[in-house]
C-alpha atoms as a PDB file:
ATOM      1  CA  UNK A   1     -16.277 -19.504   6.021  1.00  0.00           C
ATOM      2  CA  UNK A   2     -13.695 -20.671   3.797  1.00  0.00           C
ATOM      3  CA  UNK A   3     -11.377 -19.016   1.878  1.00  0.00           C
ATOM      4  CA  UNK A   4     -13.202 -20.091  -1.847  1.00  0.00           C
ATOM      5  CA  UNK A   5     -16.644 -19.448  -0.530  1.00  0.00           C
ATOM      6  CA  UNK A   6     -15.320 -15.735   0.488  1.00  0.00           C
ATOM      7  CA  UNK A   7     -13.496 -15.282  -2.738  1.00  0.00           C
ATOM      8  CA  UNK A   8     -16.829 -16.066  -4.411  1.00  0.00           C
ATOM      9  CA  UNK A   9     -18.987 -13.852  -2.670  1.00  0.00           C
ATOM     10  CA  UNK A  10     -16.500 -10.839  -3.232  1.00  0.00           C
ATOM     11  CA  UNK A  11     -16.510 -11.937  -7.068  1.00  0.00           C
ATOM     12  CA  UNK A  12     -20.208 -11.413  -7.278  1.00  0.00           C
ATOM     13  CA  UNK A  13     -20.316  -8.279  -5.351  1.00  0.00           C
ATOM     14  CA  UNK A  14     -17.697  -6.847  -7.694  1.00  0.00           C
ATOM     15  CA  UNK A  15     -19.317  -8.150 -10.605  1.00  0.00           C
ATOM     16  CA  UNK A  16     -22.841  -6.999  -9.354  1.00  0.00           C
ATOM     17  CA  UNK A  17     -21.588  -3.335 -10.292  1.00  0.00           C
ATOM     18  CA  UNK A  18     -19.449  -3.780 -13.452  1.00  0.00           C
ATOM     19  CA  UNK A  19     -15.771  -4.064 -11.396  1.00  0.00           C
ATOM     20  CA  UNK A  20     -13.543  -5.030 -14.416  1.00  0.00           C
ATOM     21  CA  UNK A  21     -10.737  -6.806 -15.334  1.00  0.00           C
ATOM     22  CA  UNK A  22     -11.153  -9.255 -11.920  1.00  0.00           C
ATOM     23  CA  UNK A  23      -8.420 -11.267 -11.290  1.00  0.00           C
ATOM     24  CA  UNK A  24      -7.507 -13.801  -8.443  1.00  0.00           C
ATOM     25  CA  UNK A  25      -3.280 -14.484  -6.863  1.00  0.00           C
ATOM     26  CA  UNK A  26      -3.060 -16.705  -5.006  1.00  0.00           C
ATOM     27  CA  UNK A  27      -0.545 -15.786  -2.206  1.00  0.00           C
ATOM     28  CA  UNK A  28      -0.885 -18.712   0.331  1.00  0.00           C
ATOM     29  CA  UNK A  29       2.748 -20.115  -0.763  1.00  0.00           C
ATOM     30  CA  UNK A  30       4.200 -16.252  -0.676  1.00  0.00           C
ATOM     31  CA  UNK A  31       3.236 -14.446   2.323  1.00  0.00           C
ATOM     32  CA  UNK A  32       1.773 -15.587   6.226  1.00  0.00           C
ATOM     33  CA  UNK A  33      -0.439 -12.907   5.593  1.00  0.00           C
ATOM     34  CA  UNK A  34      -3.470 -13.413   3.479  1.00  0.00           C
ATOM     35  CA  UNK A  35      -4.241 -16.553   0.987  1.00  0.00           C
ATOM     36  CA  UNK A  36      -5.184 -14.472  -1.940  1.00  0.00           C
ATOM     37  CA  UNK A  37      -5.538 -10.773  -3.550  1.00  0.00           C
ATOM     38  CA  UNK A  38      -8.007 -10.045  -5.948  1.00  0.00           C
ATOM     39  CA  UNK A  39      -7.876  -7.377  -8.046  1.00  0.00           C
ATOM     40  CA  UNK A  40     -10.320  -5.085 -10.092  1.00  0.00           C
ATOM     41  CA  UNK A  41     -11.097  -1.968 -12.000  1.00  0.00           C
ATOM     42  CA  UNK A  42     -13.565   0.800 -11.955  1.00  0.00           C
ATOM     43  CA  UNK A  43     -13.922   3.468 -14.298  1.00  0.00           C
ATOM     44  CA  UNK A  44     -14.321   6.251 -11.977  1.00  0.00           C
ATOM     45  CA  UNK A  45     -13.600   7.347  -8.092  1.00  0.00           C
ATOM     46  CA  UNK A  46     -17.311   6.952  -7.507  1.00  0.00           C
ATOM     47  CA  UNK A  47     -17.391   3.309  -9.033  1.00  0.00           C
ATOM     48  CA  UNK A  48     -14.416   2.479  -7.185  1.00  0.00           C
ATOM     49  CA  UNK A  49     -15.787   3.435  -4.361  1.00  0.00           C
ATOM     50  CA  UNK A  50     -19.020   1.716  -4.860  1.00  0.00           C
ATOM     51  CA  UNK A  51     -17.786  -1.393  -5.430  1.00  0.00           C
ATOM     52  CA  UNK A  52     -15.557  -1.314  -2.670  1.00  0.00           C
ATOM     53  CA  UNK A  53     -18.835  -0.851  -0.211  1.00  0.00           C
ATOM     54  CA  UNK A  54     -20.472  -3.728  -2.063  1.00  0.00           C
ATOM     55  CA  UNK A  55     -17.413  -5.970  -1.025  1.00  0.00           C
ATOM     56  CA  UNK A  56     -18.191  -5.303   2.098  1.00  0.00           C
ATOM     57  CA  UNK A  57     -21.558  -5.136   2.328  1.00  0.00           C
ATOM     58  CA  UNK A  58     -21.565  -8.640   0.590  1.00  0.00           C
ATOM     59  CA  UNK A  59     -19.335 -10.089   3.281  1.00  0.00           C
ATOM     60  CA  UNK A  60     -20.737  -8.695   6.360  1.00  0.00           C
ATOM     61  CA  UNK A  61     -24.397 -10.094   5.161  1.00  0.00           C
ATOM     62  CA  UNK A  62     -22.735 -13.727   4.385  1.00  0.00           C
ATOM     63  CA  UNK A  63     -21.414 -13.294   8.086  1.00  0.00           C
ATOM     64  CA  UNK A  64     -17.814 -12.678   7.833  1.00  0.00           C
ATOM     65  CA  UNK A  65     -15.870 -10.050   8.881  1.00  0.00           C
ATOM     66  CA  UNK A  66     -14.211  -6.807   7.307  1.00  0.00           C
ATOM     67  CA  UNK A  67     -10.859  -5.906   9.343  1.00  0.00           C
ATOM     68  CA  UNK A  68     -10.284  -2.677   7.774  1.00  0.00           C
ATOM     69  CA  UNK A  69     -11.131  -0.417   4.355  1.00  0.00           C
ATOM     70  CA  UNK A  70      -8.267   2.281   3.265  1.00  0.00           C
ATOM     71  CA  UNK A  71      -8.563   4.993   0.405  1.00  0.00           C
ATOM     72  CA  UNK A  72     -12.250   5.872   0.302  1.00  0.00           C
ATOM     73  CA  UNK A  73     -11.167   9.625   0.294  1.00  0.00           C
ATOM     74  CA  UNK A  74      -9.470   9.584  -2.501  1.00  0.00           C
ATOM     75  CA  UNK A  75     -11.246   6.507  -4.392  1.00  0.00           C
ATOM     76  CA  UNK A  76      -8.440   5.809  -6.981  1.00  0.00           C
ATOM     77  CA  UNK A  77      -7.780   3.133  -4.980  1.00  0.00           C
ATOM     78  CA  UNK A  78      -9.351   1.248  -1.865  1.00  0.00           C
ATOM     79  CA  UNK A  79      -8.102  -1.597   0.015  1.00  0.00           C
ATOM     80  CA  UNK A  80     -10.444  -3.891   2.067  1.00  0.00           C
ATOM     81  CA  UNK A  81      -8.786  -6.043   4.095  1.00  0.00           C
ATOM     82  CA  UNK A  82     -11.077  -9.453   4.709  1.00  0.00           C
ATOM     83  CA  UNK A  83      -8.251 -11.542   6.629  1.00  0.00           C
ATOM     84  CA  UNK A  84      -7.579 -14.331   4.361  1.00  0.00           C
ATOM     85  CA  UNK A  85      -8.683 -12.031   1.096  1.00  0.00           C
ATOM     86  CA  UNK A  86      -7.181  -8.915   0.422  1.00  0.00           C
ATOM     87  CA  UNK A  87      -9.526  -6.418  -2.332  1.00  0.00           C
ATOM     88  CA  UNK A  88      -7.841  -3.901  -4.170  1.00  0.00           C
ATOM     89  CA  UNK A  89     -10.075  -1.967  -6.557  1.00  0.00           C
ATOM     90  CA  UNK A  90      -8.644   0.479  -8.455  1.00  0.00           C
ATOM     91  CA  UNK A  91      -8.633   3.190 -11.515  1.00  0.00           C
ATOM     92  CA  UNK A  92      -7.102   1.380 -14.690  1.00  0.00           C
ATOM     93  CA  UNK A  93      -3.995   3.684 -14.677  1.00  0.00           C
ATOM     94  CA  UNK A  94      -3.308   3.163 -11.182  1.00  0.00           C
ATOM     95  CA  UNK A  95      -3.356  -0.436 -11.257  1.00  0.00           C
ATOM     96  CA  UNK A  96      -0.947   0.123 -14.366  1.00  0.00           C
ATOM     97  CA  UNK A  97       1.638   2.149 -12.443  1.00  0.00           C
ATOM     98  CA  UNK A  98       1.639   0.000  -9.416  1.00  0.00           C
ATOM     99  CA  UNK A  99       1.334  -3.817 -11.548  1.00  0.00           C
ATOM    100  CA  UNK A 100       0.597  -5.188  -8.442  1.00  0.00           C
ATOM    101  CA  UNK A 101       0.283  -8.655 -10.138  1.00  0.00           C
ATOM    102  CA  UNK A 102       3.852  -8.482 -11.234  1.00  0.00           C
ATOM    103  CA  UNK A 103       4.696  -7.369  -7.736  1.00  0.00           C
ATOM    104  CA  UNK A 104       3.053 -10.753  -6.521  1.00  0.00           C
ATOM    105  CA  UNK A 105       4.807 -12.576  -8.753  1.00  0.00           C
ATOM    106  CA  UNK A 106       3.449 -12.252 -11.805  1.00  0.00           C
ATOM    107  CA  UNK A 107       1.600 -15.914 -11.330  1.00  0.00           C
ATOM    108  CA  UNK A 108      -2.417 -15.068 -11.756  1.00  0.00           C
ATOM    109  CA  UNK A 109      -4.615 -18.064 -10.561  1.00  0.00           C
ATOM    110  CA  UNK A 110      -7.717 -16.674 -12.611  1.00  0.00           C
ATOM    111  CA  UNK A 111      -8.946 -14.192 -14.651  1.00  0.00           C
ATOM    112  CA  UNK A 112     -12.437 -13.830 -13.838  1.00  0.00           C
ATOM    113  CA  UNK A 113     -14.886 -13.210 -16.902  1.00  0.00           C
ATOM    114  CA  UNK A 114     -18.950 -12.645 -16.387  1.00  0.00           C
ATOM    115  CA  UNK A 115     -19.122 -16.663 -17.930  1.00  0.00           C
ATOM    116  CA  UNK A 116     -17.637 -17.821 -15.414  1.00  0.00           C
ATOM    117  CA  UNK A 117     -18.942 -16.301 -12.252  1.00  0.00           C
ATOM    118  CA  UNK A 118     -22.432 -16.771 -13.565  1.00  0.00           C
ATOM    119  CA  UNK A 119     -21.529 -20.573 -13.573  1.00  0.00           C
ATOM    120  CA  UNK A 120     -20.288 -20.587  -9.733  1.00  0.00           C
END
């Protein structure tokens, strides 16, 4: 599976459950690592949570693999880890404090908006 076909199946799966304020870095030209981090919101630990499982439930039925989940205890914040696609969903003020888009250098390749998605 590619890396766009994977970025659009963890799109839906956030979207499926009201993850806001989506948005897609692409970090091919910064980092070995990983091609691109998307980002989201939820409004509580529960949401965050949930949409976090949907990620990966989405991926593992498309076929591809999840290498690892962090921060479902807490659920401010959980990473999955999908190889090429890193997921970080997150409670608005923590994604404030940490500005991880800034961090990746401030260079978003797309906001995501329901419009859109419903298109792809």
């Amino acid at each position: 599976m590619n890396v766009s076909q994977l970025e659009k199946i963890v799109v839906n799966a956030l979207e499926d459950i009201k993850g806001r304020d989506i948005e897609i870095i692409n970090t091919a030209r910064l980092t070995p690592l990983f091609e691109r981090i998307v980002i989201a919101c939820g409004d509580s630990n529960r949401q965050v949570r949930s949409l976090a499982h949907n990620v990966e439930d989405k991926v593992r039925e498309a076929g591809a693999e999840v290498l690892s989940t962090e921060g479902e205890d807490g659920g401010e914040w959980v990473l999955v880890d999908l190889g090429d696609i890193v997921v970080h969903v997150m409670q608005p003020a923590i994604r404030s404090y940490y500005n991880l888009e800034e961090l990746w250098g401030g260079k978003v390749q797309a906001r995501v908006r329901k419009a859109v998605a419903a298109g792809a």
